[in-house]
N, C-alpha and C. Protein backbone atom coordinates (compact mmCIF):
# COMPACT_ATOMS: atom_id res chain seq x y z
N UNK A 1 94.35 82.23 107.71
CA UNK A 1 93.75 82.93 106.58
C UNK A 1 94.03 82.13 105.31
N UNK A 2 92.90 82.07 104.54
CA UNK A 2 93.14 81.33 103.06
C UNK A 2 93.96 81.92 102.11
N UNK A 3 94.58 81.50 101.18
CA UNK A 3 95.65 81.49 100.23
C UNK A 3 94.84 82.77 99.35
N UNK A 4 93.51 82.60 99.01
CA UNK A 4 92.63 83.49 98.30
C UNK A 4 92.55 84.91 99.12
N UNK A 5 92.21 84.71 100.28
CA UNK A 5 92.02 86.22 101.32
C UNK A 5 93.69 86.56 100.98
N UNK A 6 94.37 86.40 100.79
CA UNK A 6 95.86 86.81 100.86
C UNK A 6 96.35 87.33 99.79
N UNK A 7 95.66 86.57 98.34
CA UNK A 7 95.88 87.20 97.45
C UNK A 7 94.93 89.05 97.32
N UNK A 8 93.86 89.24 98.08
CA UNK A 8 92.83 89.95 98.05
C UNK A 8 93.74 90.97 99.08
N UNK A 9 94.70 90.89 99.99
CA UNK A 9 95.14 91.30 100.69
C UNK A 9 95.88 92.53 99.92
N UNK A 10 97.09 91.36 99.06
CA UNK A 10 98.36 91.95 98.46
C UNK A 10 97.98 92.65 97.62
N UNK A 11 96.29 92.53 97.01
CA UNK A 11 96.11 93.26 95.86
C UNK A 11 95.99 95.23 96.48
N UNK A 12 95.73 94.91 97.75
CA UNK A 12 95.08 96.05 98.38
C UNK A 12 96.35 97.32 98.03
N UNK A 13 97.63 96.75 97.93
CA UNK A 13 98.75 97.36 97.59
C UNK A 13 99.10 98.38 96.17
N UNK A 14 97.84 97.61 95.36
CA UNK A 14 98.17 98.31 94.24
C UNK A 14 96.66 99.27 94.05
N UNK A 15 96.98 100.08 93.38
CA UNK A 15 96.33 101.32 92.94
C UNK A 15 95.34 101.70 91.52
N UNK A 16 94.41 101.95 91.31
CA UNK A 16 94.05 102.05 90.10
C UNK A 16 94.77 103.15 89.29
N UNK A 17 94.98 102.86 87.89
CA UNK A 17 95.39 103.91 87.57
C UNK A 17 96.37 103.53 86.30
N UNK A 18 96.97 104.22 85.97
CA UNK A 18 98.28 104.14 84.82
C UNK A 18 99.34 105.11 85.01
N UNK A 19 100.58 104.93 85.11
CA UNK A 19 101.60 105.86 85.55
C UNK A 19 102.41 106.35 84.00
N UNK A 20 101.93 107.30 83.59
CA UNK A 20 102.61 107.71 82.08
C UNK A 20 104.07 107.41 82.47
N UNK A 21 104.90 107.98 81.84
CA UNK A 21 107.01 108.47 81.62
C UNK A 21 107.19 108.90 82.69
N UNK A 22 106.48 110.02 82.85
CA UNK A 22 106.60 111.16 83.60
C UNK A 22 106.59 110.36 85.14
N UNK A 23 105.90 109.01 85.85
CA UNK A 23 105.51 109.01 86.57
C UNK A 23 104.09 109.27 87.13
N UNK A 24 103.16 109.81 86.34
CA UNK A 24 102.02 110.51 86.95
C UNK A 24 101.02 109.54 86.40
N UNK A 25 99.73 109.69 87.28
CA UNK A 25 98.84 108.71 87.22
C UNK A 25 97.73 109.52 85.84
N UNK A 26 97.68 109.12 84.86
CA UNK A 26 97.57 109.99 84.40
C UNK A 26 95.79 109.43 84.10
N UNK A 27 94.96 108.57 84.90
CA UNK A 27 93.27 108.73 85.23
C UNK A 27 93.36 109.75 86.07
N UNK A 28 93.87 110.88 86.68
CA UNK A 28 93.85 111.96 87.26
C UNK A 28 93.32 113.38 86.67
N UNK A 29 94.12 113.15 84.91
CA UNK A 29 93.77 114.08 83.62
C UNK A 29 92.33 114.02 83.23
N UNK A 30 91.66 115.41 83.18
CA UNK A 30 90.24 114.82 82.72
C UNK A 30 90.26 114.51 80.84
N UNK A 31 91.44 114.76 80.12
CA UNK A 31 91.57 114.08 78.90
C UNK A 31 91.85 112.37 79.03
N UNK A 32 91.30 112.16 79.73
CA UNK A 32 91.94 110.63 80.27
C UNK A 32 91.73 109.29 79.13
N UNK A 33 90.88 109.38 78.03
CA UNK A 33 90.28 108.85 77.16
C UNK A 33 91.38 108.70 76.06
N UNK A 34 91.92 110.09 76.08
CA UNK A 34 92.70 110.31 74.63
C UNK A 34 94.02 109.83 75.15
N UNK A 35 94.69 110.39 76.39
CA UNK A 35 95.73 109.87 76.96
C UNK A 35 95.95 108.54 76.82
N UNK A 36 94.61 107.67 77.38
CA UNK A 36 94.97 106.62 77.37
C UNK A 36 95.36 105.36 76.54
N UNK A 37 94.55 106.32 75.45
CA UNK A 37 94.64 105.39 74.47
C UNK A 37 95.93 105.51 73.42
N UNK A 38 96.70 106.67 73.62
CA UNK A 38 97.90 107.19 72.97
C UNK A 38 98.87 106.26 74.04
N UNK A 39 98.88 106.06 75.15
CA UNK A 39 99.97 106.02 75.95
C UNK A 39 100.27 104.56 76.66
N UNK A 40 98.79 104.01 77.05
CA UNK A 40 98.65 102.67 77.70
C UNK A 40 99.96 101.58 77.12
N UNK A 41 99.82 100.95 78.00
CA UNK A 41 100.62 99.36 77.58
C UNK A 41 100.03 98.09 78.67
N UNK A 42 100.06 96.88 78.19
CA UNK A 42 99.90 96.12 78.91
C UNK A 42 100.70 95.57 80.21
N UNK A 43 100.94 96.02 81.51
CA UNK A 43 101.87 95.74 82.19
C UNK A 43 102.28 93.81 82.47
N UNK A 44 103.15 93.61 82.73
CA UNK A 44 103.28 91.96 83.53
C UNK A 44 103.19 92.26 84.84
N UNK A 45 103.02 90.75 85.33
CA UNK A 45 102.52 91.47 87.03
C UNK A 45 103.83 91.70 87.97
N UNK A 46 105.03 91.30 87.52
CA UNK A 46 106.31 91.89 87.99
C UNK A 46 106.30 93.74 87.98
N UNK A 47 105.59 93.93 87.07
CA UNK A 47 105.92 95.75 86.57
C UNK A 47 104.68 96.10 87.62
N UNK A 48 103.80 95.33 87.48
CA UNK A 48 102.35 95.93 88.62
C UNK A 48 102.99 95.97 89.63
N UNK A 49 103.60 94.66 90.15
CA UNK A 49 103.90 94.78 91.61
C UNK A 49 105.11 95.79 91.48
N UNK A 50 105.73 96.08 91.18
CA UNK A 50 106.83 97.24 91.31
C UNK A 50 106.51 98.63 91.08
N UNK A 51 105.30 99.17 90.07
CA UNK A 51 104.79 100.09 89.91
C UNK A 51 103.88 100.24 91.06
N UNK A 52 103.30 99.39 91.27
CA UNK A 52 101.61 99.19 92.22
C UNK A 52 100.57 100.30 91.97
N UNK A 53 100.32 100.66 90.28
CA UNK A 53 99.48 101.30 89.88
C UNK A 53 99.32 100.48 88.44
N UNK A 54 98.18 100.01 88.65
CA UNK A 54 97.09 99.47 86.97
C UNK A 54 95.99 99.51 86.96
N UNK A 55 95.52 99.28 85.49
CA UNK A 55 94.63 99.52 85.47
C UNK A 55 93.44 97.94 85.66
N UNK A 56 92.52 97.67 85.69
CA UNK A 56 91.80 96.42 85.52
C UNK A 56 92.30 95.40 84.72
N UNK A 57 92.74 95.67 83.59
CA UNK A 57 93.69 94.65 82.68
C UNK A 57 94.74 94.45 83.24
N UNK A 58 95.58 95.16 84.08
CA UNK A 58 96.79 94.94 84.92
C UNK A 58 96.60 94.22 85.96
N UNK A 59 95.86 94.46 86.77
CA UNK A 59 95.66 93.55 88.05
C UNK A 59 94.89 92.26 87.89
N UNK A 60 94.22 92.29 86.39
CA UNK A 60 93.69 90.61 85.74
C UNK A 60 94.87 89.95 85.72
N UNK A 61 95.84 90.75 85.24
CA UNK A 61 96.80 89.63 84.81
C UNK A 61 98.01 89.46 85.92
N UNK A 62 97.89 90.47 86.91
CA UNK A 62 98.33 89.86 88.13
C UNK A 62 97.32 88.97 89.29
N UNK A 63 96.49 89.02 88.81
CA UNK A 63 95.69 88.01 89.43
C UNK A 63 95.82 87.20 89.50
N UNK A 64 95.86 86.47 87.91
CA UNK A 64 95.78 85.43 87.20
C UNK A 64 97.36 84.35 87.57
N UNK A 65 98.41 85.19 87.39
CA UNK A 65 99.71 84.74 87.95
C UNK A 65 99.45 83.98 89.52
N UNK A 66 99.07 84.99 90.23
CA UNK A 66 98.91 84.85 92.16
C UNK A 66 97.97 83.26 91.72
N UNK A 67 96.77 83.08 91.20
CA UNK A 67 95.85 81.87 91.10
C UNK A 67 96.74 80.69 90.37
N UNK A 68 97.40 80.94 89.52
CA UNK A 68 97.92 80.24 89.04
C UNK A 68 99.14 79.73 90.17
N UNK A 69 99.72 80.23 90.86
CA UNK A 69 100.80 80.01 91.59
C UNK A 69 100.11 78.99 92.98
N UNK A 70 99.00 79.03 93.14
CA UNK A 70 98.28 78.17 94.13
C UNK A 70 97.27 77.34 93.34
N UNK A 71 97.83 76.95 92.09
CA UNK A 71 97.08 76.29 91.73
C UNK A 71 95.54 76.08 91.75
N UNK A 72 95.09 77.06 91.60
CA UNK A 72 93.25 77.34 91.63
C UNK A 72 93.10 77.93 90.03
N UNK A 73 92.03 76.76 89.47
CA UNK A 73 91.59 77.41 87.87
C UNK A 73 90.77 78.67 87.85
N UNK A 74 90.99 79.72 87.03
CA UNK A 74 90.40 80.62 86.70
C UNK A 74 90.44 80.72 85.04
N UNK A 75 89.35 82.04 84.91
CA UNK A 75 89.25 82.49 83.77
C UNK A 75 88.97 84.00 83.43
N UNK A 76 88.99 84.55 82.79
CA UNK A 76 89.32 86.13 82.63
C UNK A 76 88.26 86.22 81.77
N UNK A 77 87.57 87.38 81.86
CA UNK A 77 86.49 87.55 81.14
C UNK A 77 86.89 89.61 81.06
N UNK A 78 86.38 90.12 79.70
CA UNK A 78 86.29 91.56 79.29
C UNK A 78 84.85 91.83 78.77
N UNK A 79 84.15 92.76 79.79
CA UNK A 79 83.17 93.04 79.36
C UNK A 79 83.09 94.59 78.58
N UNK A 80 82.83 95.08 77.49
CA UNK A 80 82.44 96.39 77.15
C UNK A 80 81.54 96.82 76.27
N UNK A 81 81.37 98.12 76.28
CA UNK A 81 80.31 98.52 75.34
C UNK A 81 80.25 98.49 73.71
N UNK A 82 80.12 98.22 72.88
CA UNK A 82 80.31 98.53 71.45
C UNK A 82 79.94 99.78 70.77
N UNK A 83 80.77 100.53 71.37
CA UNK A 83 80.80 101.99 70.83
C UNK A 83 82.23 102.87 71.04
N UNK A 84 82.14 102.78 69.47
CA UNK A 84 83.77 103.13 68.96
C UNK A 84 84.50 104.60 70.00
N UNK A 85 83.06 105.12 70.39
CA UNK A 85 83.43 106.68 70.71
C UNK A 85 83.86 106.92 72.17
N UNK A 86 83.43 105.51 72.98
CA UNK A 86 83.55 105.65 74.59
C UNK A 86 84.46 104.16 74.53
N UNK A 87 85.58 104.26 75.46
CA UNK A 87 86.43 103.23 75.99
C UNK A 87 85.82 102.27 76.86
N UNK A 88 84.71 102.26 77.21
CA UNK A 88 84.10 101.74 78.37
C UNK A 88 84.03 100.40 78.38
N UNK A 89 85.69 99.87 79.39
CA UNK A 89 85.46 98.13 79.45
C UNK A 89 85.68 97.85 81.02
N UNK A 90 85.53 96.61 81.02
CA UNK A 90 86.38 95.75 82.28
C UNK A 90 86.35 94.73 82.38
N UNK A 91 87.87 94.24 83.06
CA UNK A 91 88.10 92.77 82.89
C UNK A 91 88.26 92.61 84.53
N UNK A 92 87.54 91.15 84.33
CA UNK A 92 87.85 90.61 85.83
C UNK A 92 88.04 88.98 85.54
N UNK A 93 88.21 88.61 86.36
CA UNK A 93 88.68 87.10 86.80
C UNK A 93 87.89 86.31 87.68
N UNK A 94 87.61 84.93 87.23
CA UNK A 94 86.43 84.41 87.58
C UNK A 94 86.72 82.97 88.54
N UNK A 95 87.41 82.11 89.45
CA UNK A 95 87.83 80.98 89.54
C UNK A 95 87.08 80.71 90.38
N UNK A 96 87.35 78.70 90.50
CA UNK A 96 86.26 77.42 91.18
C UNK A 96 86.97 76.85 91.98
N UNK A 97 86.17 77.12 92.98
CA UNK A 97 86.38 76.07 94.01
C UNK A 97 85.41 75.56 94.69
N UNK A 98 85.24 73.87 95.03
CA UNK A 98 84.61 73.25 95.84
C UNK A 98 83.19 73.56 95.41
N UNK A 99 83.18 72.83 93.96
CA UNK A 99 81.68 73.46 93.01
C UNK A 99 80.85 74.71 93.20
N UNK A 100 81.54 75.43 93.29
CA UNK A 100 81.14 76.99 93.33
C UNK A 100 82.02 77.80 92.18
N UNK A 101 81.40 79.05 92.14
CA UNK A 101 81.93 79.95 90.78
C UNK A 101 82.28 81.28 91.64
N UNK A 102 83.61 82.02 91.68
CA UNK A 102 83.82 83.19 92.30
C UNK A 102 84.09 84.42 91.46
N UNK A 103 84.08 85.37 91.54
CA UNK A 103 83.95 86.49 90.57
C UNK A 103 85.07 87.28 91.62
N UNK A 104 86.67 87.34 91.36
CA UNK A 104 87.31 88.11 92.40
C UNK A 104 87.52 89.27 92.03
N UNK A 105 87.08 90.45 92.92
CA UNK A 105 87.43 91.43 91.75
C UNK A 105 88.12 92.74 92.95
N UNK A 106 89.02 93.45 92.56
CA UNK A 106 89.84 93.93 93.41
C UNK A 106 89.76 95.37 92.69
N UNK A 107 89.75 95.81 91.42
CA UNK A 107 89.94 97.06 90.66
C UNK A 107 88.32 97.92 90.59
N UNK A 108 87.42 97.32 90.54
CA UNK A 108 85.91 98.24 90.42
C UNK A 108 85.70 98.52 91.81
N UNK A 109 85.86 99.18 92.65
CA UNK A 109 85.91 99.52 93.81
C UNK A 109 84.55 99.50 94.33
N UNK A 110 83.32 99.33 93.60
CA UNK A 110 81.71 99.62 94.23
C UNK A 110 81.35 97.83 94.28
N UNK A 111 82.12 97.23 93.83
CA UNK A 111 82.38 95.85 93.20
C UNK A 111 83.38 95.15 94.26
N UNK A 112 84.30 95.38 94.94
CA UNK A 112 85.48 95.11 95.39
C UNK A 112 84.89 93.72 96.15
N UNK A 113 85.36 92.77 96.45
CA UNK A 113 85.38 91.63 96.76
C UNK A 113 85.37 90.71 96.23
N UNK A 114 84.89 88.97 96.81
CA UNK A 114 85.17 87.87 96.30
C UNK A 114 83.62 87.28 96.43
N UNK A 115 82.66 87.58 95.27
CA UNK A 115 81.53 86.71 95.07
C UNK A 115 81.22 85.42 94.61
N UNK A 116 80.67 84.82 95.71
CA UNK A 116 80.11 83.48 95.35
C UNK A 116 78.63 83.29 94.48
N UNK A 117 78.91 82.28 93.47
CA UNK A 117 77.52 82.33 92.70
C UNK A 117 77.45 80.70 92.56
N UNK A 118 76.37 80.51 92.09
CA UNK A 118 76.27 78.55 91.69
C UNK A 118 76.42 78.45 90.33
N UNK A 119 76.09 79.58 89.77
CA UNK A 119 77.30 78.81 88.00
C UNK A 119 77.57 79.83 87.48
N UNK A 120 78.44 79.56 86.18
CA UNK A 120 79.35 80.71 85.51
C UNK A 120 78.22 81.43 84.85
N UNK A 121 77.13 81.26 84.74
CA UNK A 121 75.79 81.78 84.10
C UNK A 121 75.48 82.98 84.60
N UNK A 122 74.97 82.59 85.87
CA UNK A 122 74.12 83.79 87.00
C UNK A 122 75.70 84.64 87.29
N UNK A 123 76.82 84.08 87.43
CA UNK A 123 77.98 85.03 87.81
C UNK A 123 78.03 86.59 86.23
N UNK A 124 77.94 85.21 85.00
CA UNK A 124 78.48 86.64 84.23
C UNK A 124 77.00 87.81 83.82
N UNK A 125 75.80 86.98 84.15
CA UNK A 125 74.72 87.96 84.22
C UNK A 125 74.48 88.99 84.99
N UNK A 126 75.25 88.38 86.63
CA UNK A 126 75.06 89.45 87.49
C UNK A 126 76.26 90.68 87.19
N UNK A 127 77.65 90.26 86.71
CA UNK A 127 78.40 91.05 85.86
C UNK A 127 77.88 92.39 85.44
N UNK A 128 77.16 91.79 84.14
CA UNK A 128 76.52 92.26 82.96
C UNK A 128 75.29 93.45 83.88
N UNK A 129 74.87 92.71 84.45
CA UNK A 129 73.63 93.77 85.20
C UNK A 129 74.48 95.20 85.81
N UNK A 130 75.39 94.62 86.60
CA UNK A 130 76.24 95.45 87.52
C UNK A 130 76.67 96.91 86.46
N UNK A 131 77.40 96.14 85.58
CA UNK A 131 78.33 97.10 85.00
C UNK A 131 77.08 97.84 83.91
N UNK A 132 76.27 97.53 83.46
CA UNK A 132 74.96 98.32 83.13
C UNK A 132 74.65 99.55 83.65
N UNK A 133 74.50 98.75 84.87
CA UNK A 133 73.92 100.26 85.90
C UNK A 133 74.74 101.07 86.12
N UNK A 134 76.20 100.65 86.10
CA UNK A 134 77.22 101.53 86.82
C UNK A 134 77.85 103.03 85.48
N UNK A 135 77.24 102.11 84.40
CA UNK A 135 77.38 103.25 83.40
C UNK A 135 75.76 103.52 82.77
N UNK A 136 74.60 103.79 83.63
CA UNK A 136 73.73 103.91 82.75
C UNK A 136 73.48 104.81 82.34
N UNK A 137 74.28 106.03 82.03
CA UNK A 137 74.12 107.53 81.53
C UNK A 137 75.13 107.02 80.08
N UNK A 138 75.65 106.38 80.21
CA UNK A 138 76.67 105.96 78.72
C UNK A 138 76.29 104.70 77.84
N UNK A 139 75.75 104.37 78.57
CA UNK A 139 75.42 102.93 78.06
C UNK A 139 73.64 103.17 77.32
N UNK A 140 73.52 103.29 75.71
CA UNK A 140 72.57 103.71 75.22
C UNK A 140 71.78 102.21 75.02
N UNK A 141 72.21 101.09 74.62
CA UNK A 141 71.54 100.20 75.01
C UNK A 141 71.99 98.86 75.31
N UNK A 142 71.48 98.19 76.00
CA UNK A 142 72.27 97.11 76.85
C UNK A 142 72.65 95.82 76.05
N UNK A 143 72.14 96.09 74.89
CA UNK A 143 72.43 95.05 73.70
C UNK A 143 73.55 95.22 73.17
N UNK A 144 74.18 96.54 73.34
CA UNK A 144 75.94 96.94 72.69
C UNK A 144 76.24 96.28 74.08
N UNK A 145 76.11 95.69 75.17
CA UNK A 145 77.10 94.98 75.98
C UNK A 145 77.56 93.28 75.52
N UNK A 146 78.81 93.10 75.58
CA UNK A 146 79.39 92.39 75.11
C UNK A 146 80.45 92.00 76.42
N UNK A 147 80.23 90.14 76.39
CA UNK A 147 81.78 89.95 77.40
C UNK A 147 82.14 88.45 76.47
N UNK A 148 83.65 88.76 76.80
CA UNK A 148 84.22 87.85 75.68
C UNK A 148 85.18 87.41 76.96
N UNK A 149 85.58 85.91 76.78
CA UNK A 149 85.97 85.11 77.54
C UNK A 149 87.69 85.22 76.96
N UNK A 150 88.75 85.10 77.38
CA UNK A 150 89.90 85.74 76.93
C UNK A 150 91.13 84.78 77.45
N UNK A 151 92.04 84.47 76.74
CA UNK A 151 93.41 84.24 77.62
C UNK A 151 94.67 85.01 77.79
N UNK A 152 95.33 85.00 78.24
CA UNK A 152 96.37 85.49 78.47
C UNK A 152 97.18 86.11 77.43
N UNK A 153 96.95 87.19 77.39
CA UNK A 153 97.41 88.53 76.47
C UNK A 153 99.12 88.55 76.66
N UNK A 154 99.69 88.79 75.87
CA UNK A 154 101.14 89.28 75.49
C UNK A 154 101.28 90.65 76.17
N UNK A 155 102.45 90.50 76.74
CA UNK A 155 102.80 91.80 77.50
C UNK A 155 103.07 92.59 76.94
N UNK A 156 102.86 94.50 77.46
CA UNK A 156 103.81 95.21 76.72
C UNK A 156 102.98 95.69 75.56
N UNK A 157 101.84 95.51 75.14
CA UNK A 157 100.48 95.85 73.90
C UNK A 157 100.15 97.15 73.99
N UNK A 158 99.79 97.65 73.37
CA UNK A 158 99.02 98.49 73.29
C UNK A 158 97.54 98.85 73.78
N UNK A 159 96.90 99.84 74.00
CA UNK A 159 95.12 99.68 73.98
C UNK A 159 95.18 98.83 72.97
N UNK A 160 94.97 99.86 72.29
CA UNK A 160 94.50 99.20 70.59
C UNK A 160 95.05 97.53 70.03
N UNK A 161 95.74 97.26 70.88
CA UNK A 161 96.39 96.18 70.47
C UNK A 161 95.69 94.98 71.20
N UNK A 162 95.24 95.50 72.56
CA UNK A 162 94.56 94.84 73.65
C UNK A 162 92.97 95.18 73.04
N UNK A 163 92.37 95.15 72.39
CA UNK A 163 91.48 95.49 71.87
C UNK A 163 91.33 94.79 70.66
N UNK A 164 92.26 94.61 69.76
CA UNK A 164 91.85 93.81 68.55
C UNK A 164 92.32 92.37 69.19
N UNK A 165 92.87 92.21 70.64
CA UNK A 165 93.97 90.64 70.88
C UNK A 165 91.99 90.31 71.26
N UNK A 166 91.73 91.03 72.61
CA UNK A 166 89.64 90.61 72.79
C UNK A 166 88.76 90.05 72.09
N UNK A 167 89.16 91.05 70.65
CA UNK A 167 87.66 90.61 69.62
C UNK A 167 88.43 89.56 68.85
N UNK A 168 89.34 89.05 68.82
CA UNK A 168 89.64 87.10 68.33
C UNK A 168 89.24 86.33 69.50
N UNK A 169 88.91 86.87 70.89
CA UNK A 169 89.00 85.28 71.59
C UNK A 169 87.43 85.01 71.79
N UNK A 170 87.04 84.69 72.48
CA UNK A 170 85.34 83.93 72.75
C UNK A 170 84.11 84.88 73.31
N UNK A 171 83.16 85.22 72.10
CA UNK A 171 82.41 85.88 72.58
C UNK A 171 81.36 84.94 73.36
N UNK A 172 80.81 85.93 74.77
CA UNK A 172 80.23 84.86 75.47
C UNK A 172 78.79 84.99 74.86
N UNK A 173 77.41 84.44 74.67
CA UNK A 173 76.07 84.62 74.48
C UNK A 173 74.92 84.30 75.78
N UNK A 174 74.96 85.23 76.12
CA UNK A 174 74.21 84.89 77.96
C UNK A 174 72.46 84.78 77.26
């Protein structure tokens, strides 16, 4: 089995979600919006793997560690809506091998696997299409979608903090 299927393996271990103080997963709460944004932090992937509950920004950045540790380039990309009133993002991780473009994605569960595309183009369009549809009752028009190309965030942030670190790094223009 490849070094990649293995990382896709170990991810299977962790959980979506956010574990407040208390312990509790607290995307369970249907206030989950307000919670989250009062309570979130950015985990490291030591705290993921010991918690084995994050959210999409958590398992990017345990991703990103596992790729990095086998030496395979990647890149992290955050796609969301531009509307102050709905939280609606996601980050995934994108790496190359053997002139191909992969989109690995372990946290969107209708999404779950390792797609092959022929360039970073058609990968972040088909993205962009995906996550469209998957919110098209929220998503008022597809022109507030936005994905910004990102590096490696400081642990331990805030939402809000993980949110203003996004809008400094590279907006993409598809």
């Amino acid at each position: 089995m490849n070094s990649i299927k293995k990382i896709m393996i170990m991810m299977e271990d962790i959980e979506y979600g956010f574990l407040n103080k208390k312990g509790q997963n607290i995307f369970l709460d249907e206030n989950i919006e307000d919670i989250f944004s009062n309570e979130y932090y950015l985990m490291s992937p030591k705290e993921l793997l010991s918690k084995k509950v994050g959210v999409c920004w958590d398992q990017v950045e345990l991703e990103r560690k596992l790729f990095e540790d086998i030496n395979i380039p990647t890149k992290t990309y955050f796609i969301c809506i531009d509307d102050k009133e709905k939280l609606l993002s996601h980050t995934f991780l994108v790496y190359f091998k053997n002139n191909k473009v992969y989109w690995f994605e372990h946290s969107w569960a209708q999404e779950k696997g390792i797609h092959k595309y022929k360039n970073l183009q058609e990968l972040l369009l088909n993205v962009k299409f995906k996550f469209i549809k998957s919110h098209k009752n929220e998503i008022k028009s597809p022109s507030k979608v936005n994905i910004y190309k990102y590096d490696k965030p400081k642990f331990n942030i805030s939402c809000s903090e993980f949110y203003n670190y996004i809008y400094t790094q590279e907006k993409i223009v598809l």
